[in-house]
Protein backbone atom coordinates (compact mmCIF):
# COMPACT_ATOMS: atom_id res chain seq x y z
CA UNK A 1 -8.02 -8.51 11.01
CA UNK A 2 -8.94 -11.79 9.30
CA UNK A 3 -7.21 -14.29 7.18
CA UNK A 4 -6.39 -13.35 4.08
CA UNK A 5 -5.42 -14.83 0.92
CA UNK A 6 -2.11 -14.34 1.06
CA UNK A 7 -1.77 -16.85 3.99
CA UNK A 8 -3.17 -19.67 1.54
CA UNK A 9 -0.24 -21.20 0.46
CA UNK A 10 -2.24 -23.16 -2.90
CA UNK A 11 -3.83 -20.04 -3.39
CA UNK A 12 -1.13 -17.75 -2.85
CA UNK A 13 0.70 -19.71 -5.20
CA UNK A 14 -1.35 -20.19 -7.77
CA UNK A 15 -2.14 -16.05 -7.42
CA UNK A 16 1.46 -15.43 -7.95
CA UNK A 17 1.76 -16.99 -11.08
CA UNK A 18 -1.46 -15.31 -12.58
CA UNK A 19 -0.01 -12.12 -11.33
CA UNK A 20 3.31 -12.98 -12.97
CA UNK A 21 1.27 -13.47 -16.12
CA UNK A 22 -1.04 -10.34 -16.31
CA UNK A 23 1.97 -7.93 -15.69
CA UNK A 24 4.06 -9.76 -18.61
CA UNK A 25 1.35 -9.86 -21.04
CA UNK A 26 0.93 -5.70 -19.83
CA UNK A 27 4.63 -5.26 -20.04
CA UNK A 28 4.94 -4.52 -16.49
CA UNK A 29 8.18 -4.92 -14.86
CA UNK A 30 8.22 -5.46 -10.69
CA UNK A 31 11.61 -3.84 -9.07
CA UNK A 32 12.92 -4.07 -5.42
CA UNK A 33 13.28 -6.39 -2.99
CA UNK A 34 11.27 -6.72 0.62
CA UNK A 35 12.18 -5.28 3.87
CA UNK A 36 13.35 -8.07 6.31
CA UNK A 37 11.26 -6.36 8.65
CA UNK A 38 7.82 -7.75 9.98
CA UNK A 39 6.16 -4.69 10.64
CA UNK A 40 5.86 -1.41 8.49
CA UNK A 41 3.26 0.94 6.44
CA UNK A 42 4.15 0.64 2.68
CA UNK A 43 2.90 3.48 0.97
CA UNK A 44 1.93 3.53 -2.76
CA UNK A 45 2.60 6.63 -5.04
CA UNK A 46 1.65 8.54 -6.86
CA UNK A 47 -1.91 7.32 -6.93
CA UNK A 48 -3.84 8.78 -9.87
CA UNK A 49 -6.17 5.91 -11.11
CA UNK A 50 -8.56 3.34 -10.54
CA UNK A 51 -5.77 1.21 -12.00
CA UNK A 52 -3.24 2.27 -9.43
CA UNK A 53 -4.53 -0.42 -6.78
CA UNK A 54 -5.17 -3.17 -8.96
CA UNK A 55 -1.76 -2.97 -10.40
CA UNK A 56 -0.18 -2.68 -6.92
CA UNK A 57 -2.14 -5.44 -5.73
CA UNK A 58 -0.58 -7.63 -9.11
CA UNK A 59 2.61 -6.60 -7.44
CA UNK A 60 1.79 -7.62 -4.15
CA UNK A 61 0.47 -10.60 -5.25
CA UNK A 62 3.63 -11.83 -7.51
CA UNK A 63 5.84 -11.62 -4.74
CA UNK A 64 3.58 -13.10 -2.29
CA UNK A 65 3.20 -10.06 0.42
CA UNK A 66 1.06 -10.48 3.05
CA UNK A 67 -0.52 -6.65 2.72
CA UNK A 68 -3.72 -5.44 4.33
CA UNK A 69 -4.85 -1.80 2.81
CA UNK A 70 -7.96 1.01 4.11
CA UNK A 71 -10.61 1.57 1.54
CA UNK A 72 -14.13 3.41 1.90
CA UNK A 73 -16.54 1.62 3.57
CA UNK A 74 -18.63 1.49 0.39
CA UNK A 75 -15.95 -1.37 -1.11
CA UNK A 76 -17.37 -3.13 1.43
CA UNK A 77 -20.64 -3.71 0.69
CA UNK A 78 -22.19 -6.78 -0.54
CA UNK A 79 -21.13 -8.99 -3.29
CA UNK A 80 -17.88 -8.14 -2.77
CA UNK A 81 -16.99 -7.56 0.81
CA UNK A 82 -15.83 -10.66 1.75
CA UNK A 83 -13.41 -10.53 -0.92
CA UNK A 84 -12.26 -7.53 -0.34
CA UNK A 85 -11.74 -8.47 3.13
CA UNK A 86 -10.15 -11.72 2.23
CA UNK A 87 -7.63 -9.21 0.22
CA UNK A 88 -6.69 -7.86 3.07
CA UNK A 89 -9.20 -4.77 2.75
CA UNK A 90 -10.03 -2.86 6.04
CA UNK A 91 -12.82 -0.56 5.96
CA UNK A 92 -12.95 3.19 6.54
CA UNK A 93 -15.68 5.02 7.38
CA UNK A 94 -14.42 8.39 5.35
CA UNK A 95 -18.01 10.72 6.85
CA UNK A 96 -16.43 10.90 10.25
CA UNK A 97 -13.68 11.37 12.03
CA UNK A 98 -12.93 7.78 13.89
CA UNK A 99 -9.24 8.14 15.42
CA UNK A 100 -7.92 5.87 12.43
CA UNK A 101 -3.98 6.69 13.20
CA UNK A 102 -4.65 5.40 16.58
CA UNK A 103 -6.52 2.44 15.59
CA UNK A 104 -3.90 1.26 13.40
CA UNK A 105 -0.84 1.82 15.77
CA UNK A 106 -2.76 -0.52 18.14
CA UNK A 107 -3.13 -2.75 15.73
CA UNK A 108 0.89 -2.85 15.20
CA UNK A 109 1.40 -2.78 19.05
CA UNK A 110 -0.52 -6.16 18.95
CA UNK A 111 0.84 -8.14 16.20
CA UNK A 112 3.92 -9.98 15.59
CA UNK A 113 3.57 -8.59 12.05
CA UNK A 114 1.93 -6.29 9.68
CA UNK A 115 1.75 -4.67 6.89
CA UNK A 116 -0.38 -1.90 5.75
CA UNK A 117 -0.64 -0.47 2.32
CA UNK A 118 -1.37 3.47 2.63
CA UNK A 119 -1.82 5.68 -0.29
CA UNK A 120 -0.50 9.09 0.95
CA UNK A 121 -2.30 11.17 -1.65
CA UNK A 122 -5.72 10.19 -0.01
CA UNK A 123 -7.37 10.06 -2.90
CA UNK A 124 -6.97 8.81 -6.78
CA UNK A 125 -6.26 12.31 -8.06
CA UNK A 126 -3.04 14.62 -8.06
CA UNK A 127 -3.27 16.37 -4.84
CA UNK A 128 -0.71 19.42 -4.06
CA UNK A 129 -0.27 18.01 -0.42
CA UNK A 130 -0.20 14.27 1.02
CA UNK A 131 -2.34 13.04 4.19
CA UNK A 132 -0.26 12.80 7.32
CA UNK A 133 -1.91 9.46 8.63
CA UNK A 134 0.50 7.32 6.97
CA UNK A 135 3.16 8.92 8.36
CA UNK A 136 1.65 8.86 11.88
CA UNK A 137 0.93 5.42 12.08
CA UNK A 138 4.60 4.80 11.29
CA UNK A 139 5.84 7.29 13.79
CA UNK A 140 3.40 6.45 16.35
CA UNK A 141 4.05 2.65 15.90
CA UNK A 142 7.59 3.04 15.48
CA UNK A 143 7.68 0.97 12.20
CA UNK A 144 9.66 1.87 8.82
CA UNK A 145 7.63 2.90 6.18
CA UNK A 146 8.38 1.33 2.52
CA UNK A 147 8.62 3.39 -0.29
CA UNK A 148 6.49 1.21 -2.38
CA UNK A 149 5.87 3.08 -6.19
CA UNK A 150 3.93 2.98 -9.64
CA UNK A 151 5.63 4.59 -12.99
CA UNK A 152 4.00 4.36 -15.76
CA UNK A 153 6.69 6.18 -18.24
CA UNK A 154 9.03 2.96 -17.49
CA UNK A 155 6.20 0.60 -16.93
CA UNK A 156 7.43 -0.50 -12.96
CA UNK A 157 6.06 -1.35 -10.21
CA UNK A 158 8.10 -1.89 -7.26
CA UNK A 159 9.41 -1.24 -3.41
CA UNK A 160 12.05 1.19 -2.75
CA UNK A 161 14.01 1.63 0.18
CA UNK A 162 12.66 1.95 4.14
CA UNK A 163 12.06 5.13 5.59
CA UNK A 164 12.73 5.41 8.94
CA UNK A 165 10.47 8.70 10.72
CA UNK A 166 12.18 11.01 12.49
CA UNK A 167 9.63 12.97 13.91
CA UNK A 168 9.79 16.02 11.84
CA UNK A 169 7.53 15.36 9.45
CA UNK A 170 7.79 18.24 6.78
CA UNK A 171 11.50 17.80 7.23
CA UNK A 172 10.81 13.89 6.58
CA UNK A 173 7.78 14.49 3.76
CA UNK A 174 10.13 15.75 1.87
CA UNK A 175 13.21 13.57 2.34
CA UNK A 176 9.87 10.93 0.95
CA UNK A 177 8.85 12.75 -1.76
CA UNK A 178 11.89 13.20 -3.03
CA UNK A 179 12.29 9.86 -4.07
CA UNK A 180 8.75 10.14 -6.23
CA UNK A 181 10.07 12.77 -8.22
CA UNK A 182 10.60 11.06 -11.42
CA UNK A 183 7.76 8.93 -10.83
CA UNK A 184 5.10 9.30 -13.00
CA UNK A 185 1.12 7.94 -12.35
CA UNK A 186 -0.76 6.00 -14.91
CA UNK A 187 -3.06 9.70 -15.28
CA UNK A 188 0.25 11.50 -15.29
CA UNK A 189 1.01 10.57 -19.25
């Protein structure tokens, strides 16, 4: 994984402040604090929108995370792949099956730190059941995973608490989704 903007301090900076700015002039509020952890899979929920990510990422950016995230392979392409690399971006190639889960706990096993952003729902609409992966590359890695959130009836953003896997996951999916309940997407009006 390659440098990303968050590791610019000018640029990270100056990011932070724009960020700071867009939300305010929205009316969006950021809650929670950050793990002191180095290492853990932040998941964002519930993900209903186009807007989700870019409002997450304001959020990221205002309190200077260092976040990487998996998008399609087609965000990738040019004009705008380098930037969505230098975002942090990782693509996935969603046509095939690739062994992602794995690829990711590796990539935890070999860094000092790391954070991935993982939307459970899998996609941008309201799904009746979440992808595991997130949950597996936590468990597999043996990192928390932060309860990271969007509700649009208050008008946060934020981080919850960690979530430590126990290895049951439906037991564990919904200890998770539990604290979601009251959340409430940007499509969820």
């Amino acid at each position: 994984m390659s440098k990303t903007v968050f590791r610019v301090p000018v640029l990270s900076a100056a990011l932070s402040l724009l960020a700071r700015g867009v939300l305010r002039a929205g009316g969006w509020q950021v809650i929670g604090t950050l793990p002191e952890q180095r290492k853990y899979v932040l998941i964002g929920a519930p993900h209903t929108s186009n807007w989700d990510f870019p409002l997450m990422l304001l959020a990221v950016l205002k309190i200077g995370m260092d976040v990487h995230w998996l998008g399609k392979n087609s965000l990738f392409r040019a004009p705008f792949g380098g930037i969505m690399r230098w975002f942090g971006g990782i693509a996935v190639d969603r046509s095939r099956a690739n062994n992602l889960v794995s690829q990711m706990v590796a990539q935890f096993h070999a860094r000092h730190e790391l954070v991935i952003l993982i939307p459970p729902e899998g996609t941008r609409a309201k799904v009746e059941r979440w992808k595991s992966g997130f949950y597996y590359v936590a468990a597999g890695a043996e990192v928390p995973i932060l309860l990271g959130f969007i509700d649009a009836s208050r008008k946060q953003l934020g981080f919850g608490p960690l979530f430590y896997p126990t290895g049951d996951y439906d037991a564990d999916l919904r200890e998770i989704q539990r604290f979601y309940r009251d959340k409430k997407g940007l499509c969820e009006q």
